[in-house]
Protein backbone atom coordinates (compact mmCIF):
# COMPACT_ATOMS: atom_id res chain seq x y z
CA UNK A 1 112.16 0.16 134.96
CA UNK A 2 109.09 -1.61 135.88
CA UNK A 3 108.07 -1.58 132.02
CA UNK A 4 111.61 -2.52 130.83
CA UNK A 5 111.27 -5.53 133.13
CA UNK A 6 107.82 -6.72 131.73
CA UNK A 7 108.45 -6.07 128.03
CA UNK A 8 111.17 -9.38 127.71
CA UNK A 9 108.48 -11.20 129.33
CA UNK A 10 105.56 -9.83 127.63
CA UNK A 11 107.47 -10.35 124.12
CA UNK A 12 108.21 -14.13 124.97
CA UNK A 13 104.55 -14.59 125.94
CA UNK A 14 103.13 -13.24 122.81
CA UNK A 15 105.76 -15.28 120.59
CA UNK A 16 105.40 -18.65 122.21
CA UNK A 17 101.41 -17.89 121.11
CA UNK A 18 102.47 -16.94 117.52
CA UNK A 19 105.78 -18.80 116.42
CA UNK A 20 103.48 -21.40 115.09
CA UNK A 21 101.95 -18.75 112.57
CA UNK A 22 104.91 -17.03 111.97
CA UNK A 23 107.11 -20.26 110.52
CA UNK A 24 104.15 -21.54 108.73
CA UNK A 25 103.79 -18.56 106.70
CA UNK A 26 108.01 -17.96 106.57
CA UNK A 27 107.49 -14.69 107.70
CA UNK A 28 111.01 -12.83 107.32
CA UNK A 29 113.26 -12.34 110.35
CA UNK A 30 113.29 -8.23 109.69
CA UNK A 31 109.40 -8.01 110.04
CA UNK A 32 109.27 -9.83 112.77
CA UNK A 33 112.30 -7.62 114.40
CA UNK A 34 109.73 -5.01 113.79
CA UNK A 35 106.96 -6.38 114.82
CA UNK A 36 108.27 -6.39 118.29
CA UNK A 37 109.67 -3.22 118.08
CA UNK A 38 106.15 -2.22 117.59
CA UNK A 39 104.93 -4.71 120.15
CA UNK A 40 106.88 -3.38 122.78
CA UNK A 41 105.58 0.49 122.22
CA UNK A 42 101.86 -0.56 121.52
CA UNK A 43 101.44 -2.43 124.88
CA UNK A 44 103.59 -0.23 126.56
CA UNK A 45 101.55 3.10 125.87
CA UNK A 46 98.59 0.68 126.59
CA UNK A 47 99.96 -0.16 129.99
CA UNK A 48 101.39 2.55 131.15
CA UNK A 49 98.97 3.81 133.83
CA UNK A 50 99.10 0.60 135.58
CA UNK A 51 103.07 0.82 135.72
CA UNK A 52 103.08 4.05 136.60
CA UNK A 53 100.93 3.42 139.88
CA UNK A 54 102.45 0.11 140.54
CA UNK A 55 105.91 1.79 140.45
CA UNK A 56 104.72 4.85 142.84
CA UNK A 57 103.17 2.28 145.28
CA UNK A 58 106.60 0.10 145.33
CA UNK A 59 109.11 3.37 145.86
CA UNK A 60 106.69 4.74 148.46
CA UNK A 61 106.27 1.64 150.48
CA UNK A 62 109.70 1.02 150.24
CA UNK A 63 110.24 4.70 152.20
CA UNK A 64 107.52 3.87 154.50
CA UNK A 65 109.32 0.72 155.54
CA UNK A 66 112.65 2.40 156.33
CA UNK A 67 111.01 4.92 158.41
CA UNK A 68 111.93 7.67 155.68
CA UNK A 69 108.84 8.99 155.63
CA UNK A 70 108.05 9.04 159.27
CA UNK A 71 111.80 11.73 158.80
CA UNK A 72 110.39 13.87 156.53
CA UNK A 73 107.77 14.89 158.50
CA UNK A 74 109.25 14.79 161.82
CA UNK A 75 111.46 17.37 160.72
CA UNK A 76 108.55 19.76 160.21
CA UNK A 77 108.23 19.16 156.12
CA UNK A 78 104.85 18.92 155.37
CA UNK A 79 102.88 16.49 153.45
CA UNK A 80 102.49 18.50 150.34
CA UNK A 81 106.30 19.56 150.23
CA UNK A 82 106.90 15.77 150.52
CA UNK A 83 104.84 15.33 147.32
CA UNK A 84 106.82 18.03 145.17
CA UNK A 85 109.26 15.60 143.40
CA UNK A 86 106.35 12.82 143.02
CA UNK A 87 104.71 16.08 141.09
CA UNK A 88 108.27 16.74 139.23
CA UNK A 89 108.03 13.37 138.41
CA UNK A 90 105.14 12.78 137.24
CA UNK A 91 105.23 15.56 135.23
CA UNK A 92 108.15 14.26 133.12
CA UNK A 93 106.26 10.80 132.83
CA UNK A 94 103.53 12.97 131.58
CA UNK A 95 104.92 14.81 129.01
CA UNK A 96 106.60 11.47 127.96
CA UNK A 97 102.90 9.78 128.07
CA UNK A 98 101.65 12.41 125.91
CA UNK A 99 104.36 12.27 123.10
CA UNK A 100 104.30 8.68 123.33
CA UNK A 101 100.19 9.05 122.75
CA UNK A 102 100.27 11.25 119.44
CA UNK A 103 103.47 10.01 117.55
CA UNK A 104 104.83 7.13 118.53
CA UNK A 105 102.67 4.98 119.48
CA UNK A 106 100.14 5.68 116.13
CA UNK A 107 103.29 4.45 114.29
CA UNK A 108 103.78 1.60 116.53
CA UNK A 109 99.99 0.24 116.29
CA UNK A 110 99.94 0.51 112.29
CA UNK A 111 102.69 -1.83 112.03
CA UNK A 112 101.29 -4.23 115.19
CA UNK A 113 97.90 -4.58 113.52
CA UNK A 114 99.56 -4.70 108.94
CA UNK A 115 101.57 -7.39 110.35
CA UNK A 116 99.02 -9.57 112.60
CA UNK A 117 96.65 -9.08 109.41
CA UNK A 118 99.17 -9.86 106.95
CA UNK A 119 100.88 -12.89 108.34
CA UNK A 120 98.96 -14.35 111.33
CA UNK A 121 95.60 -13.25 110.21
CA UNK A 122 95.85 -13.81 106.57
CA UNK A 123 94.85 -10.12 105.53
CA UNK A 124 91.04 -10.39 106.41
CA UNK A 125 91.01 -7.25 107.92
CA UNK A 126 88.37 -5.75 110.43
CA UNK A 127 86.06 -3.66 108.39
CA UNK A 128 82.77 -2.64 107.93
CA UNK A 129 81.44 -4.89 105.48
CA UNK A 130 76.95 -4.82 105.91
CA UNK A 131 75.32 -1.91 104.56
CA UNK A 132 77.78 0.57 103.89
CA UNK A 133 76.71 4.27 103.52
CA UNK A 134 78.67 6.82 103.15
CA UNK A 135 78.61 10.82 101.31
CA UNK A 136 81.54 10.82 99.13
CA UNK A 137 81.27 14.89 99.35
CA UNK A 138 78.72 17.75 99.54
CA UNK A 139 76.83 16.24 96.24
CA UNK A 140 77.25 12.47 95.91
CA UNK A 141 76.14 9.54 98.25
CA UNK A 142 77.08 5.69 97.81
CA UNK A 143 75.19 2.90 99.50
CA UNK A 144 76.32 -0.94 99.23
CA UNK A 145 74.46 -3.93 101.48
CA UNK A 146 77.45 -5.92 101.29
CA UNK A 147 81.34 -5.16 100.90
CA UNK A 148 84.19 -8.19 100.60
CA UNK A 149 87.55 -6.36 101.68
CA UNK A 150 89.46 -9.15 100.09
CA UNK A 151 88.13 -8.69 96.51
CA UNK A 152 86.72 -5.03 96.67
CA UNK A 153 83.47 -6.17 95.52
CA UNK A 154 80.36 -4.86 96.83
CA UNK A 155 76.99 -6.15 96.42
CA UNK A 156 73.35 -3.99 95.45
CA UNK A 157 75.29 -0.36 94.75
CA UNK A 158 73.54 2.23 94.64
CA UNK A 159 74.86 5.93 93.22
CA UNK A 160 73.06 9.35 93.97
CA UNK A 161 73.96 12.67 93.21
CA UNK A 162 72.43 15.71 93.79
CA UNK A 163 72.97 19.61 92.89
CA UNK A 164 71.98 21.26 95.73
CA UNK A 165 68.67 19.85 97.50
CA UNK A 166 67.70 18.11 93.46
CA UNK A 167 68.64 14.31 93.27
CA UNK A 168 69.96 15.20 89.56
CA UNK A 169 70.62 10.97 88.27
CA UNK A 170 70.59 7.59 90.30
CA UNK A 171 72.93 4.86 89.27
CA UNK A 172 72.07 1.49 90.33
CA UNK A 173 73.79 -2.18 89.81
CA UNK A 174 74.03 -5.29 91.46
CA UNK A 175 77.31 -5.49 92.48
CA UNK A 176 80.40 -3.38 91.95
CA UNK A 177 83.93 -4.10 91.64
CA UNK A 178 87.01 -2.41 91.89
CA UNK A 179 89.62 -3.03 89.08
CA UNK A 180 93.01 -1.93 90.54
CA UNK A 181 95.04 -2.27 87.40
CA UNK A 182 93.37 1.07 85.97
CA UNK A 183 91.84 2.79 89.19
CA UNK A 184 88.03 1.79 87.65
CA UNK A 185 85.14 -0.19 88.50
CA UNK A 186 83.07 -2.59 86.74
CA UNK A 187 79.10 -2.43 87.32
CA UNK A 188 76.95 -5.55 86.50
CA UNK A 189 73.25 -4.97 85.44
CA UNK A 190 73.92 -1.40 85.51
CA UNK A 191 70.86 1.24 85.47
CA UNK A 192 70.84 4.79 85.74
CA UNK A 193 68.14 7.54 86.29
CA UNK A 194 68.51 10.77 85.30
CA UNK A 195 65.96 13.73 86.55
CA UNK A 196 65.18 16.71 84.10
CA UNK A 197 62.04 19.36 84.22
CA UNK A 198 60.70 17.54 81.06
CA UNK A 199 61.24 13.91 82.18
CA UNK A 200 63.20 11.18 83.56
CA UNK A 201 65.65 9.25 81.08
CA UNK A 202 66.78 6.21 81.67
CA UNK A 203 70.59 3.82 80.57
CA UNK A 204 70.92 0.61 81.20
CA UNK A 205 73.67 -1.93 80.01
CA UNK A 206 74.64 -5.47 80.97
CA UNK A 207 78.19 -4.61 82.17
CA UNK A 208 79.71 -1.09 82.32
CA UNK A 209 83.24 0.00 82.99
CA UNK A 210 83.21 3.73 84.63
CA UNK A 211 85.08 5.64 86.99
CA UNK A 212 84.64 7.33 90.32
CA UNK A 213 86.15 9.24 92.45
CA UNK A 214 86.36 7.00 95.82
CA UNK A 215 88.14 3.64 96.38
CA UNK A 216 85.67 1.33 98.25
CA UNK A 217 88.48 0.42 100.38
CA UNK A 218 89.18 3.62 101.52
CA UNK A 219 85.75 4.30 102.23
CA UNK A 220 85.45 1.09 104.71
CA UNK A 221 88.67 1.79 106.61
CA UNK A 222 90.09 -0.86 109.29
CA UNK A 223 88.24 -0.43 112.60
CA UNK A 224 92.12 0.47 114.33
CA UNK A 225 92.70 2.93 111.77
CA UNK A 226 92.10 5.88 114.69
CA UNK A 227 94.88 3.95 116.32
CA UNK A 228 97.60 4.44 113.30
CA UNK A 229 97.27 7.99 113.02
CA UNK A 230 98.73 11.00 114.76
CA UNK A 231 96.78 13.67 116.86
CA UNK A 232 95.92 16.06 113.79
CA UNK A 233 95.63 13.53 111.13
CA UNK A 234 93.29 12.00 113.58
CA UNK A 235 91.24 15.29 114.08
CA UNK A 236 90.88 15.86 110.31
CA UNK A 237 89.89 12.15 109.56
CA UNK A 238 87.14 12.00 112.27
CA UNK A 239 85.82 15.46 110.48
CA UNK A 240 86.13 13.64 107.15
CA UNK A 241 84.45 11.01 108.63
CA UNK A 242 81.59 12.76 109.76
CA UNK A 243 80.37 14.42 106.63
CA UNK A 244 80.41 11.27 105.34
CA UNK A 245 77.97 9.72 107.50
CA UNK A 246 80.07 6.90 109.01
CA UNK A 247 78.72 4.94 112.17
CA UNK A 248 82.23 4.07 113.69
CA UNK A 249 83.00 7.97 114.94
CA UNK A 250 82.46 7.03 118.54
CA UNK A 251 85.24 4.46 118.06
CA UNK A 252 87.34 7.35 116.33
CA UNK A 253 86.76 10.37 119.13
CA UNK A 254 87.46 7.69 122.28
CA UNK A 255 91.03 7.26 120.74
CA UNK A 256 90.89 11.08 119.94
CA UNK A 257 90.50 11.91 124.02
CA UNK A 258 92.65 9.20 125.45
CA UNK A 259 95.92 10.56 124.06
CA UNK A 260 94.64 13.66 125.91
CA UNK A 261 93.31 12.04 129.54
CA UNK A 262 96.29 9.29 129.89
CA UNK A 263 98.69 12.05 130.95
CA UNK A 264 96.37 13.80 133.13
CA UNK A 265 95.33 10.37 134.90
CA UNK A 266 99.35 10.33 135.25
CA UNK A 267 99.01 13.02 138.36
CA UNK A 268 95.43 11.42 139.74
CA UNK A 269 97.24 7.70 139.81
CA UNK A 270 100.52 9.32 141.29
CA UNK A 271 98.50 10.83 144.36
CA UNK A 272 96.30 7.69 144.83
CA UNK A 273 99.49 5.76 145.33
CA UNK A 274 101.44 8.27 147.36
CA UNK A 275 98.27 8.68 149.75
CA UNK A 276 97.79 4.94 150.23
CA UNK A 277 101.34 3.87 150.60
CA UNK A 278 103.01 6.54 152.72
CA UNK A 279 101.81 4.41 156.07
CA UNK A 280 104.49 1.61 157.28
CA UNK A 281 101.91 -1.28 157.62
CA UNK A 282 101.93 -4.66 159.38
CA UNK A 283 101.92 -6.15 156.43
CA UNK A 284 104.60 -4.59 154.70
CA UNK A 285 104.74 -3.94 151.22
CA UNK A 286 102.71 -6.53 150.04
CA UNK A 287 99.60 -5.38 151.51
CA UNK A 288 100.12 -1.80 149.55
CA UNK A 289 100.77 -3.72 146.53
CA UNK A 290 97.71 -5.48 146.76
CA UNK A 291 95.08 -2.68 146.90
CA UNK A 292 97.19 -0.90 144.92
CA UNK A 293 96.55 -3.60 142.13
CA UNK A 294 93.05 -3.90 143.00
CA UNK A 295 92.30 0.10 142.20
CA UNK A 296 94.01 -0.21 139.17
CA UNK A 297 91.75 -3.29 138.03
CA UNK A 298 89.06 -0.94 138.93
CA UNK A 299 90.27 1.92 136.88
CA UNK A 300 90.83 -0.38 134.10
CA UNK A 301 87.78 -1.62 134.13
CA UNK A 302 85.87 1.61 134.24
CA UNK A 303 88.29 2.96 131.43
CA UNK A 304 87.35 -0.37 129.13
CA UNK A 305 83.79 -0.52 129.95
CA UNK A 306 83.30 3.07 129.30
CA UNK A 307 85.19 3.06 125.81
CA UNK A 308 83.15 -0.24 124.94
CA UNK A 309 79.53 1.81 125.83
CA UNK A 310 80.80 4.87 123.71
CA UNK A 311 82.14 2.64 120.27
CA UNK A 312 79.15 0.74 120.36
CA UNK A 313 76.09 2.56 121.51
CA UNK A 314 75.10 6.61 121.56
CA UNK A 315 76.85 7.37 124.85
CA UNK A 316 78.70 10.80 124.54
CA UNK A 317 83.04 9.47 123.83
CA UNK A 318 84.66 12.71 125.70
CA UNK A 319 82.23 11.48 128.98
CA UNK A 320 82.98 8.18 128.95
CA UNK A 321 87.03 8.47 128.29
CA UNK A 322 86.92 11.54 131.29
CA UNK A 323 84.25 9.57 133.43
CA UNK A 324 87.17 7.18 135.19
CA UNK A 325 89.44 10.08 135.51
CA UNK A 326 86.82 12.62 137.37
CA UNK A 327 86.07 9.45 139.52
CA UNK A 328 89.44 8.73 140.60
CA UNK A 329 90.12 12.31 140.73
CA UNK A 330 87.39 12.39 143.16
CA UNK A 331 88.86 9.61 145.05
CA UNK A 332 92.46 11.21 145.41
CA UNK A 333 91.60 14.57 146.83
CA UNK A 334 89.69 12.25 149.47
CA UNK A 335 92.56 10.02 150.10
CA UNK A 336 95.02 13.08 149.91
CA UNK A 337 93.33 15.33 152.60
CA UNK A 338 92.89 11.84 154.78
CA UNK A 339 96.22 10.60 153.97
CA UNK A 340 98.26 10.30 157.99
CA UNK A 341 100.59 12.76 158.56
């Protein structure tokens, strides 16, 4: 409910930021139907933690105001019986949480990030574009210093394939473009270097039209790609990925281990809330509401400063998406076995 009620206003937010973009580039009424179709599951799989605990705190405090509470366990239930249906619950949300994760919400963020780079971006998408290097497969490696998404042009290219542990030839060229009409590429000042027992030969021509069996494109993929694709797809690209020497994997494996911790930090949020807002307090429910907003900046902030350390430096991915969740686990089992009864 909580979610339902912040999606109208999240929705009118976002398009009083973009209309501007949106009629200046006519964008059709149907994609942008979509678009917040897309919105609406994107941010609310993002989200959903905080909602979660913020709706836990606001039903619990709203027992511990009418007494209710202070009932239950009068009449000899004990805590832990009192916390089966949060468990029931929370379960449910759970399961929800983790089909939302690896199917819905992959489809939801391709569409949120093709349409922002299509009409409000202008298609410049976020790629890798400095040094590129990347093994095609178990024989060939490709190395470029500079790659333009937009035209599919990359500059100093460089070609190496070997038959075993033997570099066999070496293709070089300054630049190399991709000519989508016929699936080919065009080489400028193009050189190759071919290794035999007897010698090494050598081709060169001015321009050369050839063929390989990568698309530049594909071998840059958009930095949210992890984002678009389901659970296993996911697992096999990041394995793809790897053999191929790309330096975006930590990026790839924190997405890979969220859509596995957000349902378990579904339980550890539910008994952080129950815990803290089972007492009736002086201040009513305001005064749960507030620390209960405060932890959740904190777990927030762990979660995004974490998954920032992991995408950008050496610092293990399944450590820093599980650090915020052993944490607050920590945390609950304290405020669970110190919770009044």
């Amino acid at each position: 409910m909580m979610l339902l009620l912040f999606i109208p206003i999240g929705i009118v937010v976002n398009l009083a930021e973009k209309i501007g973009k949106i009629l200046e580039n006519n964008v059709p009424f149907p994609a942008v139907a979509k678009y917040y179709l897309d919105f609406t599951i994107y941010f609310a799989n993002l989200l959903f933690p905080l909602f979660l605990f913020l709706s836990v705190i606001w039903f619990t405090s709203k027992l511990a105001n009418n007494t209710e509470i202070v009932a239950f366990l009068s009449s000899g239930v004990s805590f832990y019986r009192f916390l089966r249906p949060y468990f029931i619950g929370a379960s449910i949300v759970s399961l929800l949480a983790l089909v939302l994760g690896m199917y819905l919400a992959p489809n939801a963020s391709k569409g949120f990030n093709e349409f922002k780079y299509t009409y409000l971006k202008k298609g410049v998408k976020v790629q890798q574009t400095q040094n590129v290097f990347r093994q095609i497969n178990s024989n060939d490696i490709i190395y470029v210093s500079a790659f333009n998404p937009r035209t599919k042009v990359g500059q100093n290219f460089t070609f190496e394939h070997f038959n075993g542990n033997r570099l066999e030839y070496k293709i070089f060229s300054n630049n190399i473009r991709y000519i989508e009409k016929d699936t080919s590429y065009l080489l400028t000042n193009y050189f190759k270097r071919t290794y035999t027992e007897d010698g090494d030969y050598f081709q060169t021509e001015r321009r050369k039209d050839t063929l390989f069996a990568f698309d530049l494109e594909d071998l840059t993929p958009v930095e949210y790609i992890a984002e678009t694709l389901p659970y296993i797809q996911l697992s096999n690209f990041i394995d793809k990925e790897k053999s191929r020497g790309s330096s975006n994997i930590g990026r790839y494996e924190v997405v890979l281990y969220r859509k596995w911790s957000l349902p378990v930090s579904v339980f550890i949020l539910t008994i952080i809330a129950v815990s803290v807002s089972s007492i009736k307090r002086r201040g009513g429910m305001g005064v749960n509401l507030a620390f209960g907003i405060g932890i959740a900046m904190i777990y927030v902030f762990f979660d995004k400063v974490f998954g920032v350390m992991a995408e950008q430096s050496d610092f293990p991915p399944l450590v820093a998406v599980w650090f915020p969740n052993v944490i607050f686990g920590i945390l609950s089992i304290y405020l669970l076995f110190n919770a009044k009864r």
